[in-house]
Protein backbone atom coordinates (compact mmCIF):
# COMPACT_ATOMS: atom_id res chain seq x y z
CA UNK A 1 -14.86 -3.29 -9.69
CA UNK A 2 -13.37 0.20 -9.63
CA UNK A 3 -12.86 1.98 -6.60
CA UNK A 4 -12.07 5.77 -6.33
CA UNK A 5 -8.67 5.45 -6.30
CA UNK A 6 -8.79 3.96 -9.74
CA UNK A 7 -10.39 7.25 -11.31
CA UNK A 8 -8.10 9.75 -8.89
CA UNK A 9 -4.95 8.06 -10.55
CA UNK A 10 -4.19 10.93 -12.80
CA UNK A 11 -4.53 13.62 -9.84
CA UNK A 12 -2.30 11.71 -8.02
CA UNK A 13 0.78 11.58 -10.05
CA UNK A 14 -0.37 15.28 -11.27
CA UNK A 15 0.46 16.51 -7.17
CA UNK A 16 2.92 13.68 -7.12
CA UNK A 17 4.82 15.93 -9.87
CA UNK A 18 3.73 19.12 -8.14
CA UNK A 19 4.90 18.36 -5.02
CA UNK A 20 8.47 17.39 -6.53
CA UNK A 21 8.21 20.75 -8.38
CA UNK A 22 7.90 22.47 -4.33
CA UNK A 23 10.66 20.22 -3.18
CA UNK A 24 13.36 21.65 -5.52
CA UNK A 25 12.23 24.87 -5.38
CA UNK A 26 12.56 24.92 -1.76
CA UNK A 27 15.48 22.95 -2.27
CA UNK A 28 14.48 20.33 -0.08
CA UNK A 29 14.55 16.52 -1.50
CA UNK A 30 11.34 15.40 -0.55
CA UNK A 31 11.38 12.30 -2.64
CA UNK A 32 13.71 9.56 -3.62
CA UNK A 33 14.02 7.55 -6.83
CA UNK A 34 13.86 3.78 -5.81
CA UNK A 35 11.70 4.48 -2.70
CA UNK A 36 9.29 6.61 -4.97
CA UNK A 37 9.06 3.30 -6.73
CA UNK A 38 8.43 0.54 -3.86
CA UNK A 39 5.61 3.04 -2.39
CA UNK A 40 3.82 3.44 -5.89
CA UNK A 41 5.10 -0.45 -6.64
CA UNK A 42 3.18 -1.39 -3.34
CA UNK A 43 -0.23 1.22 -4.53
CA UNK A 44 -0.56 -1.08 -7.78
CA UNK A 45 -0.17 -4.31 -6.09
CA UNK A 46 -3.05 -3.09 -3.40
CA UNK A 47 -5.04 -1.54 -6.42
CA UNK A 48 -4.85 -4.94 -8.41
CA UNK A 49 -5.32 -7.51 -5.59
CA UNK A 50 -8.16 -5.15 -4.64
CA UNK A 51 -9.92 -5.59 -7.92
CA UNK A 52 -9.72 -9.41 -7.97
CA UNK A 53 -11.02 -9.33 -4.00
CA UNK A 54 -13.72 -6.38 -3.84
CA UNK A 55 -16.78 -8.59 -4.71
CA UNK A 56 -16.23 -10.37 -1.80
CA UNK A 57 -16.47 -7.33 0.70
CA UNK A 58 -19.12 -5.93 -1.36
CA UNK A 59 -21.25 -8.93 -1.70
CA UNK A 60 -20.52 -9.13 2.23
CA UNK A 61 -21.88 -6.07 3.20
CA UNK A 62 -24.33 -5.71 0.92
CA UNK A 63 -25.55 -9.46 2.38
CA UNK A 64 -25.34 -8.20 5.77
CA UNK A 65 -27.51 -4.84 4.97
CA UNK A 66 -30.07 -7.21 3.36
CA UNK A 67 -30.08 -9.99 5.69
CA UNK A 68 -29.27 -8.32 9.21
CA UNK A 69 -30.04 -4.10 8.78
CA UNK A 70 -31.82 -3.26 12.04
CA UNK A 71 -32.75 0.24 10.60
CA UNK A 72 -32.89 0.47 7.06
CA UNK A 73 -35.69 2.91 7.28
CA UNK A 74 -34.31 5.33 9.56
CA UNK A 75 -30.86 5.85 7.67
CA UNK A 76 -32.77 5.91 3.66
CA UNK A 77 -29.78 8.31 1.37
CA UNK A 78 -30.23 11.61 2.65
CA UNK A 79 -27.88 14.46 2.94
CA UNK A 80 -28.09 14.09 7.20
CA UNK A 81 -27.62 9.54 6.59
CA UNK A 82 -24.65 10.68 4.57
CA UNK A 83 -23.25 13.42 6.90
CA UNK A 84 -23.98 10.16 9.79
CA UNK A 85 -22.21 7.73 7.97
CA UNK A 86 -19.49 10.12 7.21
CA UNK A 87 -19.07 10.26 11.04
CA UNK A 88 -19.54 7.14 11.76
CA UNK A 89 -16.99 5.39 8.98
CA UNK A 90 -14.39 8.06 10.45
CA UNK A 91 -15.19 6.98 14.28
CA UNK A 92 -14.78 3.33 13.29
CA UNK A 93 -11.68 4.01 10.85
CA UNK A 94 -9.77 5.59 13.68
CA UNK A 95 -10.49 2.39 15.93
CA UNK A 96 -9.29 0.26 13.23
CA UNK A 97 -6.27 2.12 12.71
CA UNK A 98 -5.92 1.91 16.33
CA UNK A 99 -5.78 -1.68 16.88
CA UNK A 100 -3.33 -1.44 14.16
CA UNK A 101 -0.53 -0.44 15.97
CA UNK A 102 -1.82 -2.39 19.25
CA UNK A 103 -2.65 -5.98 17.93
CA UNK A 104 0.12 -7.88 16.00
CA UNK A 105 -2.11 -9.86 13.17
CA UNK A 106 -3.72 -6.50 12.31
CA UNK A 107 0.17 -4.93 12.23
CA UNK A 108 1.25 -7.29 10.39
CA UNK A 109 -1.03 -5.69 7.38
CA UNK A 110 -0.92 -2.24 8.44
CA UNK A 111 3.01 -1.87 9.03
CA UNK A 112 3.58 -1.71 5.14
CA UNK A 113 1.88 1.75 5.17
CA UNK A 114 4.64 2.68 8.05
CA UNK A 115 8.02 1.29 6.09
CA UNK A 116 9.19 4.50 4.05
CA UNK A 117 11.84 6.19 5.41
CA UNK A 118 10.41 8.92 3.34
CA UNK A 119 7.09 11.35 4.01
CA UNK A 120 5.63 12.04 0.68
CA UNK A 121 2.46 11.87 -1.21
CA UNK A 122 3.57 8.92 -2.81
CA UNK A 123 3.49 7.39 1.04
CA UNK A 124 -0.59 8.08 0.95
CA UNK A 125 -0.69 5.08 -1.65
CA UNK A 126 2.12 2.49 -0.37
CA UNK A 127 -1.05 0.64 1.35
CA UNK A 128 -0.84 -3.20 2.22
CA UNK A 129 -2.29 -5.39 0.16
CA UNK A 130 -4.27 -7.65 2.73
CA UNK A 131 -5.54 -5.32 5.55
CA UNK A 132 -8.68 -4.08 4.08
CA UNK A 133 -9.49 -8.17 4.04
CA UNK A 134 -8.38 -8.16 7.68
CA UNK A 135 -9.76 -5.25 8.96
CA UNK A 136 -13.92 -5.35 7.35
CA UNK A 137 -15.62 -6.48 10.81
CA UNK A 138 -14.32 -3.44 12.27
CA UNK A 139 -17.29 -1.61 9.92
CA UNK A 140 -19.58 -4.01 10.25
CA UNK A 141 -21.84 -1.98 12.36
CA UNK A 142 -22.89 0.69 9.84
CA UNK A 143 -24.56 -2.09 7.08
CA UNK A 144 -25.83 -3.65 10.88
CA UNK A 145 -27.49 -0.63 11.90
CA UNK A 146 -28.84 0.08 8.28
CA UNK A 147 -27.28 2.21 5.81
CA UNK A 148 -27.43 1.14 2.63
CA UNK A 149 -24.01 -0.13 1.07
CA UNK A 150 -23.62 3.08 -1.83
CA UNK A 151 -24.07 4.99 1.37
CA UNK A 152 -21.42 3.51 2.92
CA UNK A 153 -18.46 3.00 0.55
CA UNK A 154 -18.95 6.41 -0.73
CA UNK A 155 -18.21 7.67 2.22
CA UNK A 156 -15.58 5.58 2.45
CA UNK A 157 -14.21 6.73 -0.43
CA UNK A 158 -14.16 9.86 0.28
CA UNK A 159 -12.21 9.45 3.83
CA UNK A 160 -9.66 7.62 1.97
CA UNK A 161 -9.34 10.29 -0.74
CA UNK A 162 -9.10 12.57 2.16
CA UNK A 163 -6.09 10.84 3.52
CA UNK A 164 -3.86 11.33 -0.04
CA UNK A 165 -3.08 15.49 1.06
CA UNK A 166 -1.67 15.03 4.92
CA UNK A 167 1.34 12.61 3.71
CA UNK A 168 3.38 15.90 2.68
CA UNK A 169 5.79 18.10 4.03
CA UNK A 170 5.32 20.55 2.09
CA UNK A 171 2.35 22.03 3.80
CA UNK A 172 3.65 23.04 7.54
CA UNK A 173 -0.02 24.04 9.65
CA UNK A 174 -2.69 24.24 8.80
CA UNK A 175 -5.02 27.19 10.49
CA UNK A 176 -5.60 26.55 14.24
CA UNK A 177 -9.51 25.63 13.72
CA UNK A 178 -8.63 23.43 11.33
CA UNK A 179 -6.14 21.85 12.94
CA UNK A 180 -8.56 21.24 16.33
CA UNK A 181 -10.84 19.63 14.25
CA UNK A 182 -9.18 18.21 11.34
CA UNK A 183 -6.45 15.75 10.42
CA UNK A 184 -3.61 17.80 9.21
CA UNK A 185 -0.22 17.36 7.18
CA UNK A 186 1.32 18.17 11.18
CA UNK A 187 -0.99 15.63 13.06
CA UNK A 188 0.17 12.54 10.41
CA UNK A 189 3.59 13.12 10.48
CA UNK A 190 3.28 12.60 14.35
CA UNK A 191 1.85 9.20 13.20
CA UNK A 192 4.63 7.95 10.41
CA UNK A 193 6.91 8.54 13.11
CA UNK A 194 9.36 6.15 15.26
CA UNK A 195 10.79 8.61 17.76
CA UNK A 196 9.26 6.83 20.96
CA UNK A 197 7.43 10.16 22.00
CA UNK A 198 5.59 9.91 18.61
CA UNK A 199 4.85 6.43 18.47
CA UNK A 200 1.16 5.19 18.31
CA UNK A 201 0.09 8.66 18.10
CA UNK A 202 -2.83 10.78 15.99
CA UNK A 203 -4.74 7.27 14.35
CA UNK A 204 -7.59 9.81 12.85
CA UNK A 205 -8.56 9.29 9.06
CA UNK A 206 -10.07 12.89 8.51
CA UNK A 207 -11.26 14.18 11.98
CA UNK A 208 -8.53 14.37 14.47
CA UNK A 209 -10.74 14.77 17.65
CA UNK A 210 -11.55 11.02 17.79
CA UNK A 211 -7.59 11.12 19.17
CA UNK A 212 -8.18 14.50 21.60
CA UNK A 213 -10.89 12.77 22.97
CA UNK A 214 -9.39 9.45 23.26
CA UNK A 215 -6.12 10.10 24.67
CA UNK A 216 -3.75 9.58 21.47
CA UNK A 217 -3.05 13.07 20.50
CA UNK A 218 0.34 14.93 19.94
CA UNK A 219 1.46 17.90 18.81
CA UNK A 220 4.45 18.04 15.91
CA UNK A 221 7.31 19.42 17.65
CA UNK A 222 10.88 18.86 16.05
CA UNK A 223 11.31 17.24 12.53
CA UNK A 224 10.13 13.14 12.79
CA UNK A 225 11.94 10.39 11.91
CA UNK A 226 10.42 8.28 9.44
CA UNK A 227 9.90 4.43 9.11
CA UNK A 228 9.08 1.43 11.41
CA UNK A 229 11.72 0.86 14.39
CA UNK A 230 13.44 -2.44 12.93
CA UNK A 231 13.72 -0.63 8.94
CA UNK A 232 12.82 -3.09 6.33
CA UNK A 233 16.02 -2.60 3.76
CA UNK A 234 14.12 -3.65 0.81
CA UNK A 235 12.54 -2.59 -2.08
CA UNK A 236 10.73 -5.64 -3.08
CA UNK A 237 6.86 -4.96 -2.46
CA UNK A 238 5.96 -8.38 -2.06
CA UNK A 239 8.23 -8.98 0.96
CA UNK A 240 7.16 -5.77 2.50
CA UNK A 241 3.62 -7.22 2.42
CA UNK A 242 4.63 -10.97 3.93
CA UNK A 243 8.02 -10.00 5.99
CA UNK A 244 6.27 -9.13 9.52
CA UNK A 245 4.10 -12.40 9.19
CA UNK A 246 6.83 -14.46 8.73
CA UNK A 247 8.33 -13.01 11.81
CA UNK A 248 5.63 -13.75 13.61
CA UNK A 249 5.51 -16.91 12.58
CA UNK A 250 9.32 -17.70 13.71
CA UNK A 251 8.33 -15.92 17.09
CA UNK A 252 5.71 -18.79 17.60
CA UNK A 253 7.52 -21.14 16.83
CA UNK A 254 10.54 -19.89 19.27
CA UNK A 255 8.03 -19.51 21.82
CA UNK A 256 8.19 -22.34 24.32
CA UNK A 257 4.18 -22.29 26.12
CA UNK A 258 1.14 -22.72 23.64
CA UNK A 259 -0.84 -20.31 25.12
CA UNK A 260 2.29 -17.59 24.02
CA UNK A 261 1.95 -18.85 20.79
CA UNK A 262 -1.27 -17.94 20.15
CA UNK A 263 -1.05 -14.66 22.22
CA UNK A 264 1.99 -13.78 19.50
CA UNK A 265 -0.82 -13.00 16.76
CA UNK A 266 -2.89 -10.99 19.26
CA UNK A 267 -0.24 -9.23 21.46
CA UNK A 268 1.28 -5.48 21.13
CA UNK A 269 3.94 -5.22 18.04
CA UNK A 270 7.24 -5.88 20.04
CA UNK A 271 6.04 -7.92 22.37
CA UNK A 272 8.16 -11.41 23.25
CA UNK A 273 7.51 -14.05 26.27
CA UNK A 274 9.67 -13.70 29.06
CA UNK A 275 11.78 -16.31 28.52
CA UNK A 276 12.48 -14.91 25.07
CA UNK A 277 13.56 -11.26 26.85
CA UNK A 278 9.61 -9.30 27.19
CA UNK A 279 8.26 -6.46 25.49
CA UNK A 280 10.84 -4.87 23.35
CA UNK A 281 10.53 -1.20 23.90
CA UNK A 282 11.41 1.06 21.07
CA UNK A 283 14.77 2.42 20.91
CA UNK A 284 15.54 6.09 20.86
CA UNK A 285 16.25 7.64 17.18
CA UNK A 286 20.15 9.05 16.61
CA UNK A 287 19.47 11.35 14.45
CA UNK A 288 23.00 12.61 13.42
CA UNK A 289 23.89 9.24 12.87
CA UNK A 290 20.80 7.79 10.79
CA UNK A 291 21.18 6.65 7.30
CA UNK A 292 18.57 6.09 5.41
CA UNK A 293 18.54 2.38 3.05
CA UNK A 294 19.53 2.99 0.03
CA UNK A 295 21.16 0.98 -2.90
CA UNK A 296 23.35 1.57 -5.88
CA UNK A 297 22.17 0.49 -9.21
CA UNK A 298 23.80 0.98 -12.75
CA UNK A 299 22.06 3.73 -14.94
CA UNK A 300 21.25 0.90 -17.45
CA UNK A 301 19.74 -1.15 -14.93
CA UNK A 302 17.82 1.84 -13.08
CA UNK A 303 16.71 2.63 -16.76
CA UNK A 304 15.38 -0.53 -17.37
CA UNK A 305 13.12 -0.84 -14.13
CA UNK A 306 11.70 2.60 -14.24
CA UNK A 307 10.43 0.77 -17.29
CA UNK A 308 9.11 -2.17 -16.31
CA UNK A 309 7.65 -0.18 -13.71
CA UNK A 310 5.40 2.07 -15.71
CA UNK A 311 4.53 -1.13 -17.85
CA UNK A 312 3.28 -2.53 -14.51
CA UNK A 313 0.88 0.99 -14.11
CA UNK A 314 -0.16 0.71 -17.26
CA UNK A 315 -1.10 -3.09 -17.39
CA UNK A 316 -2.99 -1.71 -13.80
CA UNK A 317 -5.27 0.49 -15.20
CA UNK A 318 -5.48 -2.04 -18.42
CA UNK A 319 -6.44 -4.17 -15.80
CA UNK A 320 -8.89 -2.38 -13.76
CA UNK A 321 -10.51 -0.78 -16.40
CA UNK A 322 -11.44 -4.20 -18.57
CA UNK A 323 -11.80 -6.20 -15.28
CA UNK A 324 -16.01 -6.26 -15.11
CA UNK A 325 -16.35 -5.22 -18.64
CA UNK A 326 -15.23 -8.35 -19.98
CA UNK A 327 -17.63 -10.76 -18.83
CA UNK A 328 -16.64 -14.05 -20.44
CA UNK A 329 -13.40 -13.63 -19.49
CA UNK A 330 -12.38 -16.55 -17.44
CA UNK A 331 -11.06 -16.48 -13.69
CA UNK A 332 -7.80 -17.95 -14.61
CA UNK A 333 -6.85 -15.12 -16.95
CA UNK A 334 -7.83 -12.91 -13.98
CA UNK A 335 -5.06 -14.20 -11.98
CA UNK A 336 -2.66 -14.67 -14.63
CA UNK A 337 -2.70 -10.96 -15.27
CA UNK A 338 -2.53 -10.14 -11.66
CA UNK A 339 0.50 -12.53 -11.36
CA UNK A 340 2.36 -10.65 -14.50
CA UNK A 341 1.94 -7.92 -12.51
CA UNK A 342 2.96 -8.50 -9.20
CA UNK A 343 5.81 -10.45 -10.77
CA UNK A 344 6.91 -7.50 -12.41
CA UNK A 345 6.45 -5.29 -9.55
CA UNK A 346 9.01 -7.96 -7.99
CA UNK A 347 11.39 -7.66 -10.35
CA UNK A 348 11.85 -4.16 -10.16
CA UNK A 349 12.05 -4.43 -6.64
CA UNK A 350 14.87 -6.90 -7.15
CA UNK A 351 16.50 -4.87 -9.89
CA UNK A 352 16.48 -2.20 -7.53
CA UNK A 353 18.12 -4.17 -4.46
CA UNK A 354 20.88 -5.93 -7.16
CA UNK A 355 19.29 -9.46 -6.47
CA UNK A 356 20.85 -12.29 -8.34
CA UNK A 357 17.48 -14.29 -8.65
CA UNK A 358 15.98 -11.37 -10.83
CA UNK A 359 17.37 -12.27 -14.28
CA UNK A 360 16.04 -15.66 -13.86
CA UNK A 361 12.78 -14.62 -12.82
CA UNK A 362 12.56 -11.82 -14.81
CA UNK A 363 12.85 -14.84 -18.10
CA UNK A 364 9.67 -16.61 -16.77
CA UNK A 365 8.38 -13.23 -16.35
CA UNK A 366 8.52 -12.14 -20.26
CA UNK A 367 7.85 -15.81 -21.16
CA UNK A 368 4.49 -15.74 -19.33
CA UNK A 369 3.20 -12.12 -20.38
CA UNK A 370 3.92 -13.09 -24.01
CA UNK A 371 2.23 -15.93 -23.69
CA UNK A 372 -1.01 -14.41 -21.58
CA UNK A 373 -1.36 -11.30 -23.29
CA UNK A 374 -0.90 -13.48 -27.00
CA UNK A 375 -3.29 -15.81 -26.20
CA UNK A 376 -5.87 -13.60 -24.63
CA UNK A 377 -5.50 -11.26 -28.04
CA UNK A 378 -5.99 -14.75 -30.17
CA UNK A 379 -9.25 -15.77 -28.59
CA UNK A 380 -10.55 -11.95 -28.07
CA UNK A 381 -8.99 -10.31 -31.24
CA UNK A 382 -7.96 -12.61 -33.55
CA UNK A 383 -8.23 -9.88 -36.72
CA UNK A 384 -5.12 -8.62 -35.76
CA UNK A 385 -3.09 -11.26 -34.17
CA UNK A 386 -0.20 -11.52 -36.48
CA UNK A 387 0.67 -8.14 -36.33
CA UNK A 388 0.25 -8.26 -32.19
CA UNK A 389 2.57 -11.36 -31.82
CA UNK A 390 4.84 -9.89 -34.19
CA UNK A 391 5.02 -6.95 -31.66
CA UNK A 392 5.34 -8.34 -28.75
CA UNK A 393 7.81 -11.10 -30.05
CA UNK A 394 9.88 -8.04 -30.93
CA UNK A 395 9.41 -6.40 -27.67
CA UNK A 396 10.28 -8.92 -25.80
CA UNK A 397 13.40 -9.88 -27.85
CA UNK A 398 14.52 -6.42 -27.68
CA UNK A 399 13.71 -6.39 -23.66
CA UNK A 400 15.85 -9.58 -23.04
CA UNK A 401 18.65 -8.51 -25.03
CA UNK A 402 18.82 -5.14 -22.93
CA UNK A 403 18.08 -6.69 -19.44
CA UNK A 404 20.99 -9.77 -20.53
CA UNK A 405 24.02 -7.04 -21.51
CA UNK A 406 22.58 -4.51 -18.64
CA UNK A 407 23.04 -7.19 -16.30
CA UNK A 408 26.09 -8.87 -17.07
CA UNK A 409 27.59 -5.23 -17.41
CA UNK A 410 26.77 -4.15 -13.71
CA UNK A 411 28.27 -7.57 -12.35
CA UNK A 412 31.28 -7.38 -13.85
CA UNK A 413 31.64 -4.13 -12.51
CA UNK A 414 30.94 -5.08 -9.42
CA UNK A 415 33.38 -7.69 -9.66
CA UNK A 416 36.25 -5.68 -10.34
């Protein structure tokens, strides 16, 4: 299944380019290289997961609109339903958002959103990979009170295309009405920040008066600081997804009572037991002294996962766009293809952070896409398969000999 964001790709990295176009004009770097990368890396990871885990949301809410729907004759499509639902999805967004910075298991999915160091449209689509799993029974009262499911994740669509245009600085304020009632480039930088004035601050999806009226508004004063308050240091996308869980995990463990264990999953991000030192309040920001992560990576190498990168975006929309279309196609070559991904979304997040385990992985890697993508084109389009596993033989030859001199080149400079 498709979702918006599938078809809004191309306007994406049209502003994308746009807003790097503003940025050196202004002379202002707005965006760097290798976190550019892990943000977009992260966007096809949640894009492709999402594909292989929509039916069950959808078949969820559509089962609870058939089953359960207390009004489904009050809220039939209409142009007032929609403007309703609108609302509604946007009052409920900003309480799941909430509880996203306040309860740990639902940070744990949300904090991969907060990780760049950067503030950049290419931010708007570093989103986690898990948390709209996590997250559904926060809407489960608009397919409860009866509007029907088109209804209701078109509107969601729409708030989350919304969303895409505040994560730039390239747009200061907005008009003052618009700003009252609207979210704004201003009000989300407020919310990617961790100065402690800033923190948990403006949760709104498209209409920032859910936070005037709830108590979580502030006004953009001096420039924010970026990030989350312990930085991650990595470009790999899958750890950015699984890192805070595994904390967690270690922080139950540590924890000595079994009621604090549990509470760990449920409690305030920071929070610790007593006897393991309390709430851990967030430190203030330095900012003369802050230094952003960064790593240094031969040309070669860089070269070579920009690559792999866009082979990963284009195997995404390869991927999204023949997912229901194909209907024979068998669940295991579903998950193969989403594992060539995500494995190659790894390995440029490892090429990227110098990782020794990358050239190993990265040989399983070509070994299993020439074997899924060969053997998917023998059973599906066998007229041609001599010339495609010619091809792709080739590819990957020529691929392995590059990554296998690239690498050994950059270690033995790094030796000497």
């Amino acid at each position: 299944m498709k979702s918006a964001v599938f078809y809004a790709i191309p306007i994406f990295l049209l502003l994308i380019a746009i807003e790097l176009i503003i940025g050196y004009w202004q002379k202002k770097k707005l965006y760097s290289l290798k976190d550019t990368i892990a943000n977009l890396s992260i966007g096809i990871g949640n894009q492709a997961i999402g594909v292989c885990t929509a039916f069950l949301l959808v078949g969820f809410y559509i089962g609870i609109y058939e089953n359960f729907s207390l009004f489904p004759e009050v809220f039939q499509p209409s142009i007032w339903a929609a403007v309703l639902c609108l609302v509604l999805h946007d009052f409920l967004y900003y309480w799941a958002h909430r509880w996203s910075h306040e309860w740990n298991f639902l940070w744990a999915a949300h904090v991969v959103h907060h990780q760049s160091e950067e503030y950049n449209l290419s931010v708007a689509l570093r989103q986690s990979w898990f948390h709209n799993l996590i997250a559904f029974f926060v809407f489960l009262p608009i397919p409860l009170l009866g509007f029907e499911p088109t209804m209701f994740f078109g509107m969601a669509a729409i708030i989350t295309l919304y969303q895409f245009w505040i994560h730039t600085k390239a747009i200061q304020k907005m008009p003052r009405w618009f700003e009252f009632i609207f979210n704004s480039p201003s009000h989300h930088r407020v919310h990617h920040a961790v100065d402690p004035k800033y923190i948990d601050k403006n949760h709104a999806a498209m209409f920032i008066l859910w936070d005037r009226i709830f108590g979580t508004f502030k006004e953009e004063e001096e420039e924010p600081t970026y990030g989350i308050t312990t930085p991650l240091k990595s470009w790999n996308p899958t750890w950015a997804n699984l890192h805070y869980w595994i904390d967690m995990v270690k922080l139950a463990r540590q924890t000595p009572k079994w009621s604090d264990k549990f509470r760990v999953f449920f409690a305030r991000p920071g929070w610790r037991p007593e006897e393991l030192g309390g709430q851990q309040l967030p430190p203030p920001v330095d900012k003369e002294n802050y230094k952003k992560f960064d790593t240094h990576v031969d040309n070669p190498m860089q070269l070579y996962a920009i690559i792999q990168f866009f082979v990963a975006l284009i195997g995404l929309v390869i991927f999204m766009d023949n997912f229901s279309r194909i209907g024979n196609l068998s669940a295991s070559y579903h998950w193969i293809f989403l594992t060539c991904i995500i494995l190659t979304l790894m390995i440029v997040g490892a090429i990227l952070e110098n990782k020794r385990w990358a050239i190993i992985v990265e040989y399983i890697r070509l070994g299993l896409v020439l074997f899924s993508l060969n053997s998917f084109y023998y059973f599906w389009f066998i007229d041609w398969f001599s010339i495609m596993i010619g091809v792709s033989l080739g590819l990957a030859v020529l691929s392995i000999i590059y990554f296998t001199v690239s690498w050994r080149s950059w270690n033995s400079l790094q030796k000497t």
